[in-house]
Protein backbone atom coordinates (compact mmCIF):
# COMPACT_ATOMS: atom_id res chain seq x y z
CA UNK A 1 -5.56 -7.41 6.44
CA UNK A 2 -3.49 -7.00 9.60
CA UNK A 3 -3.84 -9.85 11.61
CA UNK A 4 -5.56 -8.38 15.04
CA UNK A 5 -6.37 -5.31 13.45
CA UNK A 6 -10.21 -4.81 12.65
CA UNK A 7 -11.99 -5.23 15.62
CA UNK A 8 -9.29 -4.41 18.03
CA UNK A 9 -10.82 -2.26 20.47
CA UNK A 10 -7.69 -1.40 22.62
CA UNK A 11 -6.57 2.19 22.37
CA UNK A 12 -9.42 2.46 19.04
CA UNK A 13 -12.95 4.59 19.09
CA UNK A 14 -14.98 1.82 17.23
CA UNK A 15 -12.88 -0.76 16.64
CA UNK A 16 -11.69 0.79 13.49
CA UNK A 17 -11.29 3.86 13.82
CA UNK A 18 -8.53 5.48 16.05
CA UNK A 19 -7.44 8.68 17.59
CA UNK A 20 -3.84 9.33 17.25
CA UNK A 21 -1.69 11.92 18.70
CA UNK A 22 1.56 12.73 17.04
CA UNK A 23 4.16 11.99 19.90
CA UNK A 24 7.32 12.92 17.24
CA UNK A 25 8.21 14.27 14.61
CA UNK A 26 11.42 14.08 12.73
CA UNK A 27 12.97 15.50 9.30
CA UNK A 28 14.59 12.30 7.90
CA UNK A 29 15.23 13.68 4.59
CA UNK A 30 14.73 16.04 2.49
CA UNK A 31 10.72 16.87 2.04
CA UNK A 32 10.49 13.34 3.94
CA UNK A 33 9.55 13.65 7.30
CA UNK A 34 8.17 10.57 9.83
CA UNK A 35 5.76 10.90 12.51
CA UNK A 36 5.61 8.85 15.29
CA UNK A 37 1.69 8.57 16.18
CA UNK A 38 0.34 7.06 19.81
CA UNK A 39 -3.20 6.70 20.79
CA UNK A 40 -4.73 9.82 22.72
CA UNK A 41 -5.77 7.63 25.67
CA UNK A 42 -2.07 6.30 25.86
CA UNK A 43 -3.83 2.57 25.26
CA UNK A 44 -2.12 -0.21 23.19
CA UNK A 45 -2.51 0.32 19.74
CA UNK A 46 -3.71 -2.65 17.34
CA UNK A 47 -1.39 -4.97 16.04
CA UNK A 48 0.13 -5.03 12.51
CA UNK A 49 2.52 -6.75 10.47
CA UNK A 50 5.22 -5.97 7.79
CA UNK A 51 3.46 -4.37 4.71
CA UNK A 52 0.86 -2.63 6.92
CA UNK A 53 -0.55 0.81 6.40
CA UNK A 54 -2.81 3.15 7.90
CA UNK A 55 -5.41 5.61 6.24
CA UNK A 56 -5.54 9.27 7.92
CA UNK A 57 -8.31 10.62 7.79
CA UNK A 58 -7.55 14.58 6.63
CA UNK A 59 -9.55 17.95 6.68
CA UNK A 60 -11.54 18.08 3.39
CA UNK A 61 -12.74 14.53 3.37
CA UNK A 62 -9.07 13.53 2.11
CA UNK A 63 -8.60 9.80 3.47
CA UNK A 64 -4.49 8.90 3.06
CA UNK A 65 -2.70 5.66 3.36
CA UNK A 66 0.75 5.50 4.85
CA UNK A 67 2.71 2.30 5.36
CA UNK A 68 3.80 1.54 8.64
CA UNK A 69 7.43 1.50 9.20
CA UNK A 70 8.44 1.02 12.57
CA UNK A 71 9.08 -1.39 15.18
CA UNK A 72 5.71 -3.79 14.75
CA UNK A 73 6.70 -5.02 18.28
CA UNK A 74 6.04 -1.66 19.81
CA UNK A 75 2.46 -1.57 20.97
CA UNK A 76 2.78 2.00 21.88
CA UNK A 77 3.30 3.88 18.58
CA UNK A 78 2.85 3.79 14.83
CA UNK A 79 5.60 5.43 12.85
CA UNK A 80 4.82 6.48 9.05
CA UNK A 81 7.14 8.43 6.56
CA UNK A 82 5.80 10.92 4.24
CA UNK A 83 7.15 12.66 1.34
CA UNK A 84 5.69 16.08 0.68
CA UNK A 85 4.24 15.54 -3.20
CA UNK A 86 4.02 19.37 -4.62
CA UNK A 87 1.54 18.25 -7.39
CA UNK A 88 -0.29 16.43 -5.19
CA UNK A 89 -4.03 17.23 -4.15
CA UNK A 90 -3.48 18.01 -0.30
CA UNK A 91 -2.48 15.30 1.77
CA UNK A 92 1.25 15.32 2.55
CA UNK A 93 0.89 19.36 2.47
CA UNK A 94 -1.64 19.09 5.44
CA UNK A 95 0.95 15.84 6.90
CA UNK A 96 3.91 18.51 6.49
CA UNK A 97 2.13 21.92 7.34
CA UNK A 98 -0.35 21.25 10.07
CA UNK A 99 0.82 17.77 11.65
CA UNK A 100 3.11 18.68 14.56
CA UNK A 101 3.80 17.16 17.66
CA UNK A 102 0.71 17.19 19.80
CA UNK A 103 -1.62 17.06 17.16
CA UNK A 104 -4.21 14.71 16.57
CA UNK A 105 -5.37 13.03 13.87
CA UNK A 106 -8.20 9.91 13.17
CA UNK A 107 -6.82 7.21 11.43
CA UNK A 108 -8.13 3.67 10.40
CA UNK A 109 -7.17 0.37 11.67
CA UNK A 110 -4.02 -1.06 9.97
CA UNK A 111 -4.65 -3.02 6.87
CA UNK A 112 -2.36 -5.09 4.32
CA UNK A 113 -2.17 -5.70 1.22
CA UNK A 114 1.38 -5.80 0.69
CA UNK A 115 1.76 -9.22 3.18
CA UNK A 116 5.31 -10.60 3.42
CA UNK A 117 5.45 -14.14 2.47
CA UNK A 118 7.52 -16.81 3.94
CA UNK A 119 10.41 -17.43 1.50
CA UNK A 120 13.52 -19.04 1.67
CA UNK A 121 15.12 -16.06 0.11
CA UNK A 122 13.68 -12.13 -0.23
CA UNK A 123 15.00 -9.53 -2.67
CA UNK A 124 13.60 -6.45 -1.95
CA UNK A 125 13.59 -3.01 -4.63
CA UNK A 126 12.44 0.12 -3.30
CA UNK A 127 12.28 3.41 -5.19
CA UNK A 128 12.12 6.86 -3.01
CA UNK A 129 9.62 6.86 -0.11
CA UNK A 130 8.82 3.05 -1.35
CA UNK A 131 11.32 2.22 0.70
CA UNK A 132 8.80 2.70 3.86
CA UNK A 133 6.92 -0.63 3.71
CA UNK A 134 10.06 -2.41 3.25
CA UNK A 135 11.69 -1.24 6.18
CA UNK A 136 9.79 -3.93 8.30
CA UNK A 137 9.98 -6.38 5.87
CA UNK A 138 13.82 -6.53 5.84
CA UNK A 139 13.49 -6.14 9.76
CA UNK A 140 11.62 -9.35 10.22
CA UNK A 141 13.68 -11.14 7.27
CA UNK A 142 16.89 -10.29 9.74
CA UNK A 143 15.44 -11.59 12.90
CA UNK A 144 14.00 -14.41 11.10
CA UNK A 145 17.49 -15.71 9.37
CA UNK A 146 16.33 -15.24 5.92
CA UNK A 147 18.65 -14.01 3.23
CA UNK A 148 17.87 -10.77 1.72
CA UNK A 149 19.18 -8.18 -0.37
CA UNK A 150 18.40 -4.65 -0.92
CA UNK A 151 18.24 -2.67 -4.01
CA UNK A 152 17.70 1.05 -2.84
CA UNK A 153 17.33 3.50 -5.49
CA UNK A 154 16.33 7.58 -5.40
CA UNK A 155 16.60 10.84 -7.36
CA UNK A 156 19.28 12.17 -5.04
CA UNK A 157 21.23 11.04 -1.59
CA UNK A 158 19.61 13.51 -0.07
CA UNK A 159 16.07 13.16 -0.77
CA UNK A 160 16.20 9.08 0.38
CA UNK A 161 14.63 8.87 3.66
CA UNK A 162 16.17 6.04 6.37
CA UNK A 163 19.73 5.62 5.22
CA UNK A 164 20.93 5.71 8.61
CA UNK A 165 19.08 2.43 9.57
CA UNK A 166 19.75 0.64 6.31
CA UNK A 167 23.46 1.33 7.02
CA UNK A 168 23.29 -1.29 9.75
CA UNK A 169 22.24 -3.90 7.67
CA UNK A 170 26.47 -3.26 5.82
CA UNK A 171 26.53 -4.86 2.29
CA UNK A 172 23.31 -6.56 1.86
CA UNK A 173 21.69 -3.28 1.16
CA UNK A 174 22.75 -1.20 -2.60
CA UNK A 175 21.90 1.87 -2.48
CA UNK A 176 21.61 3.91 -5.92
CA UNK A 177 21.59 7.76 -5.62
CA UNK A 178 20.79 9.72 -9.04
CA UNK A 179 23.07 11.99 -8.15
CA UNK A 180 25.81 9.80 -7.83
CA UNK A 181 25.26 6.96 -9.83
CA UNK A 182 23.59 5.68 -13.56
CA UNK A 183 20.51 4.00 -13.37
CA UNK A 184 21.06 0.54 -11.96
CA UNK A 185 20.13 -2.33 -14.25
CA UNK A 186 17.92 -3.85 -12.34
CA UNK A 187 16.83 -7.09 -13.86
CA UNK A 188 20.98 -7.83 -13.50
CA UNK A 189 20.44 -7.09 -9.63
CA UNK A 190 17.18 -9.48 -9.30
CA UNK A 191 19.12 -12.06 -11.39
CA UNK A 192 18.13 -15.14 -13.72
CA UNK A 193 15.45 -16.97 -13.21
CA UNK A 194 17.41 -20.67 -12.32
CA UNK A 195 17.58 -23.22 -9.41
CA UNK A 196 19.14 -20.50 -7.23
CA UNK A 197 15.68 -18.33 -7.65
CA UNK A 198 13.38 -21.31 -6.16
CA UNK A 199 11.50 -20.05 -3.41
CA UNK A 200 12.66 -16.30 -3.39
CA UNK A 201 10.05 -13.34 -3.66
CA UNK A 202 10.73 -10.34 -4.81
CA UNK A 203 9.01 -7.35 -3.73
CA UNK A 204 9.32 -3.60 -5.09
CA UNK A 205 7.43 -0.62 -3.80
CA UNK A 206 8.26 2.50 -5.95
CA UNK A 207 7.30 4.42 -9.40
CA UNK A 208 5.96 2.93 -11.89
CA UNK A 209 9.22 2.08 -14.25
CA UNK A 210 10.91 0.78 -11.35
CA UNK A 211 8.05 -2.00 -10.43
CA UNK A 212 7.79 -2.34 -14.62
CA UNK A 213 11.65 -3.17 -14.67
CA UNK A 214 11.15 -5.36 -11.92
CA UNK A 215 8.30 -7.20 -12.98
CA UNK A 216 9.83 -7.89 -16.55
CA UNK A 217 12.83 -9.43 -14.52
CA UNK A 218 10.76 -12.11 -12.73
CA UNK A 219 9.12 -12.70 -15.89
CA UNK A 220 9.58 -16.57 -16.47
CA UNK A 221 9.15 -17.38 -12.99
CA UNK A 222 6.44 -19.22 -11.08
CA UNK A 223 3.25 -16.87 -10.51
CA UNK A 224 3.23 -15.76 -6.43
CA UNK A 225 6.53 -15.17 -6.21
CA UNK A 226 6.63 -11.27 -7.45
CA UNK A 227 4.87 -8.51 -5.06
CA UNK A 228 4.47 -4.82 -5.95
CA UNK A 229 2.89 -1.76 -4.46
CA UNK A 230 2.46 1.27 -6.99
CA UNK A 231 2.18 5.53 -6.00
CA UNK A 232 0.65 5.86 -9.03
CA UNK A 233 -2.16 3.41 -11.82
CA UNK A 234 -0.98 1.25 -14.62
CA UNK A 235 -2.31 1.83 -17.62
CA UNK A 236 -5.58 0.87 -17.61
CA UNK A 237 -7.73 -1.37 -19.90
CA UNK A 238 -11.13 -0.44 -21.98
CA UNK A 239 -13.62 -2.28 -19.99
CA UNK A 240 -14.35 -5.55 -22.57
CA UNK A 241 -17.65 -5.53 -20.80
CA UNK A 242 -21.04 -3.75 -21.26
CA UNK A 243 -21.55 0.00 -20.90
CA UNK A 244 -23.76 -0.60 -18.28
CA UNK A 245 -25.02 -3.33 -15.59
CA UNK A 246 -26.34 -3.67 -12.49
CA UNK A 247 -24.98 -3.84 -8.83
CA UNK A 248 -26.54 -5.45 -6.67
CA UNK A 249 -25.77 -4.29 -2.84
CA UNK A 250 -26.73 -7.67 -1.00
CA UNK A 251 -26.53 -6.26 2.92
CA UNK A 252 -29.23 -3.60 1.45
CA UNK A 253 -31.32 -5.21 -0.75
CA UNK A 254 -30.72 -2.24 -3.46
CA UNK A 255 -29.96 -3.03 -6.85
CA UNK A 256 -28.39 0.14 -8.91
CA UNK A 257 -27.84 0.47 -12.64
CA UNK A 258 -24.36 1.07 -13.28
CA UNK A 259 -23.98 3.56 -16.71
CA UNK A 260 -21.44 4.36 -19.10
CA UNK A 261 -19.05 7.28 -17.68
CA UNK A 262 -19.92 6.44 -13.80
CA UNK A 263 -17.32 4.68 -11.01
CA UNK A 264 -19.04 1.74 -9.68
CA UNK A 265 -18.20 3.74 -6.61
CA UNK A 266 -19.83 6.38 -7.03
CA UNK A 267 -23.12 4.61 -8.09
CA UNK A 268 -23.35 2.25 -4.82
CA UNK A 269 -22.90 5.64 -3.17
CA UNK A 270 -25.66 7.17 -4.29
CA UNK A 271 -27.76 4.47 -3.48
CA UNK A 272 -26.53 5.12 -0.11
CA UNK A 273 -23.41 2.21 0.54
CA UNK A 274 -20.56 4.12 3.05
CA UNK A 275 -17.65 3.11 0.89
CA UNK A 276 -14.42 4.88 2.10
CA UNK A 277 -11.97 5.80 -0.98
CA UNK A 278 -9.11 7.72 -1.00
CA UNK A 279 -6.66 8.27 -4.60
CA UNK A 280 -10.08 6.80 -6.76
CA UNK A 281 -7.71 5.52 -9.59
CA UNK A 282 -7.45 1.79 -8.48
CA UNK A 283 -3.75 2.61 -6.35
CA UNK A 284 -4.57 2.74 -2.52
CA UNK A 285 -7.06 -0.22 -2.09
CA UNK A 286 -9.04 2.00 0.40
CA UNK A 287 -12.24 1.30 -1.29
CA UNK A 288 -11.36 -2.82 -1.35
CA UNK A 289 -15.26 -4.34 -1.57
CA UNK A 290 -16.16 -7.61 -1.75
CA UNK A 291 -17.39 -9.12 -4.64
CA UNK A 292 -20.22 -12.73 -3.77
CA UNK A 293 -21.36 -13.37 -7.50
CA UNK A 294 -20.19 -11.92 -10.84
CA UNK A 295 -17.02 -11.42 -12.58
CA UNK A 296 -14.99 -8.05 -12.02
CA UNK A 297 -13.21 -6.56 -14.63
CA UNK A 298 -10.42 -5.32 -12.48
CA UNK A 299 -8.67 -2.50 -13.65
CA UNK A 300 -6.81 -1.29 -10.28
CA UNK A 301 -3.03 -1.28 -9.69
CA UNK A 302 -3.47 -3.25 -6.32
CA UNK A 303 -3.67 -6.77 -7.47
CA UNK A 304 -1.42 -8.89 -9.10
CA UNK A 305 -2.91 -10.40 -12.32
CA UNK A 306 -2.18 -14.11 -10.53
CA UNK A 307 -4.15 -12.23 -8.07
CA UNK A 308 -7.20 -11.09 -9.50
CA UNK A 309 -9.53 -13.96 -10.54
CA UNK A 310 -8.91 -15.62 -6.64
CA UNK A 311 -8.98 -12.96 -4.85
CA UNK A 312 -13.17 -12.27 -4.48
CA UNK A 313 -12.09 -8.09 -4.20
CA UNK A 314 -12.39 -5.54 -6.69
CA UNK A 315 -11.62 -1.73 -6.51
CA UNK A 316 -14.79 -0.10 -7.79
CA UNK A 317 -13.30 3.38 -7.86
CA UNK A 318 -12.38 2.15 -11.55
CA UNK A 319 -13.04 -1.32 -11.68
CA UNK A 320 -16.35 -2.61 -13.27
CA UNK A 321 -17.72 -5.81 -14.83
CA UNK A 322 -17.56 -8.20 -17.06
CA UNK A 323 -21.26 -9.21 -17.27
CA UNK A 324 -24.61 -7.57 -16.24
CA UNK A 325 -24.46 -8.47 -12.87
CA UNK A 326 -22.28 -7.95 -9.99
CA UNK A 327 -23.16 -8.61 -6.21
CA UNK A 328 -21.47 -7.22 -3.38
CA UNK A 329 -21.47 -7.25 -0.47
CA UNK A 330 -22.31 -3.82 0.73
């Protein structure tokens, strides 16, 4: 989570909740356009830090995170970039269609689960609109001193969103346009693992092949020191656990029977837990619960596998579990 965040109640309705007006809005690339969003009472808006988003909260019940990606020093406004997705099921068509300057919008409290670690070295791969959590990341790895690097790769020139801004940063930054070059070999980019690789993360925020090529790159290096956020699920894994189990919901007192064929989700929401989701295959983290006793059998795309037996979370829009009792804490 955003340090500050939950429980702010400057410029927020409830603390986390808040009602954003869209002060700006700019075409910066092809079907990419970014927003700049300010609170309606013209209050300070909660703090965040690099690998922040926010979820909008959209006609239809549609909940959408968007990372942050503007000046976290700016108390004033948010600033998120989104790519219009033709296949997709609504969001960035409402973002695109209906969003315009003036408009308002409810929108969670920023959250993050994309945190950038202190490292003596960062090498950062984005892929398309990936590129938008990074954007603070390699802003506070500049102010901070900290070497980085920059591998920025997209279907075409025209469709990459920020290249103005990355120009600043001169050679550190490789970008890879489809249209103009081959495929970049990425694991040659990221490097060997060696005495040179101590202490650097790497951190990649794009599709799926681009985070896989990544990820098999950093293989035989130390666990922590690779970070990924997906757009869309890994493959997941047959559950290895029984067909059904129970849930216990500790802050209710309800115990529900989880069967084959039902979301956890969906069966703590019948029993009457407010559990906010948005994609509901394991990508977003909106519906992040906490888990007190029991063993998840995680199947999301959020956590890291180093990640998942320490971490106390599941997803339970597909995760489920490995015994016959869970306990949350909902």
């Amino acid at each position: 989570m955003g340090p500050g965040s939950i429980g702010t109640k400057v410029g927020t309705m409830d603390g986390t909740k808040a009602s954003l007006r869209v002060r700006s809005r700019t075409l910066v690339a092809r079907d990419v356009v970014a927003l700049e969003l300010e609170a309606v009472t013209g209050a300070r808006l909660p703090d965040w830090t690099p690998g922040a988003h926010i979820e909008l909260e959209l006609p239809g019940g549609l909940v959408r995170p968007y990372s942050l990606c503007g000046d976290r020093h700016d108390a004033g406004r948010y600033r998120i970039g989104v790519r219009r997705e033709p296949a997709g099921r609504g969001g960035s068509a409402y973002v695109h269609d209906r969003l315009d300057v003036g408009s308002e919008v409810a929108a969670s409290a920023p959250r993050n689960r994309f945190p950038l670690i202190p490292a003596v070295r960062y090498r950062f791969v984005a892929g398309g609109i990936g590129i938008t959590p990074l954007l603070p990341m390699i802003y506070q790895a500049q102010c901070t001193g900290v070497p980085w690097d920059l591998l920025y790769r997209g279907r075409a020139r025209a469709g990459m969103p920020f290249l103005d801004e990355l120009a600043t940063y001169g050679d550190r930054v490789t970008v890879s346009a489809g249209d103009e070059h081959a495929r970049p070999d990425v694991a040659a980019w990221i490097g060997a693992a060696g005495p040179d690789a101590l202490g650097e993360h790497v951190y990649v925020c794009g599709p799926a092949p681009l985070i896989d090529a990544a990820r098999a790159a950093t293989a035989g290096r130390p666990a922590g020191l690779f970070h990924s956020e997906r757009f869309v699920a890994r493959a997941q894994e047959s559950s290895g656990g029984p067909d059904t189990f129970e849930v216990v919901l500790a802050r209710r007192g309800r115990t529900v029977t989880v069967g084959p064929g039902v979301s956890v989700l969906d069966a703590v929401r019948a029993a009457g837990a407010e559990v906010m989701s948005s994609c509901g295959q394991g990508v977003c983290g909106t519906c992040e619960t906490v888990v007190l006793e029991g063993r998840p059998h995680h199947r999301d795309s959020v956590l890291e596998d180093d990640e998942r037996e320490e971490s106390g979370l599941m997803y339970p829009c597909v995760s489920r579990s490995h015994g016959r009792r869970l306990v949350l804490n909902l």
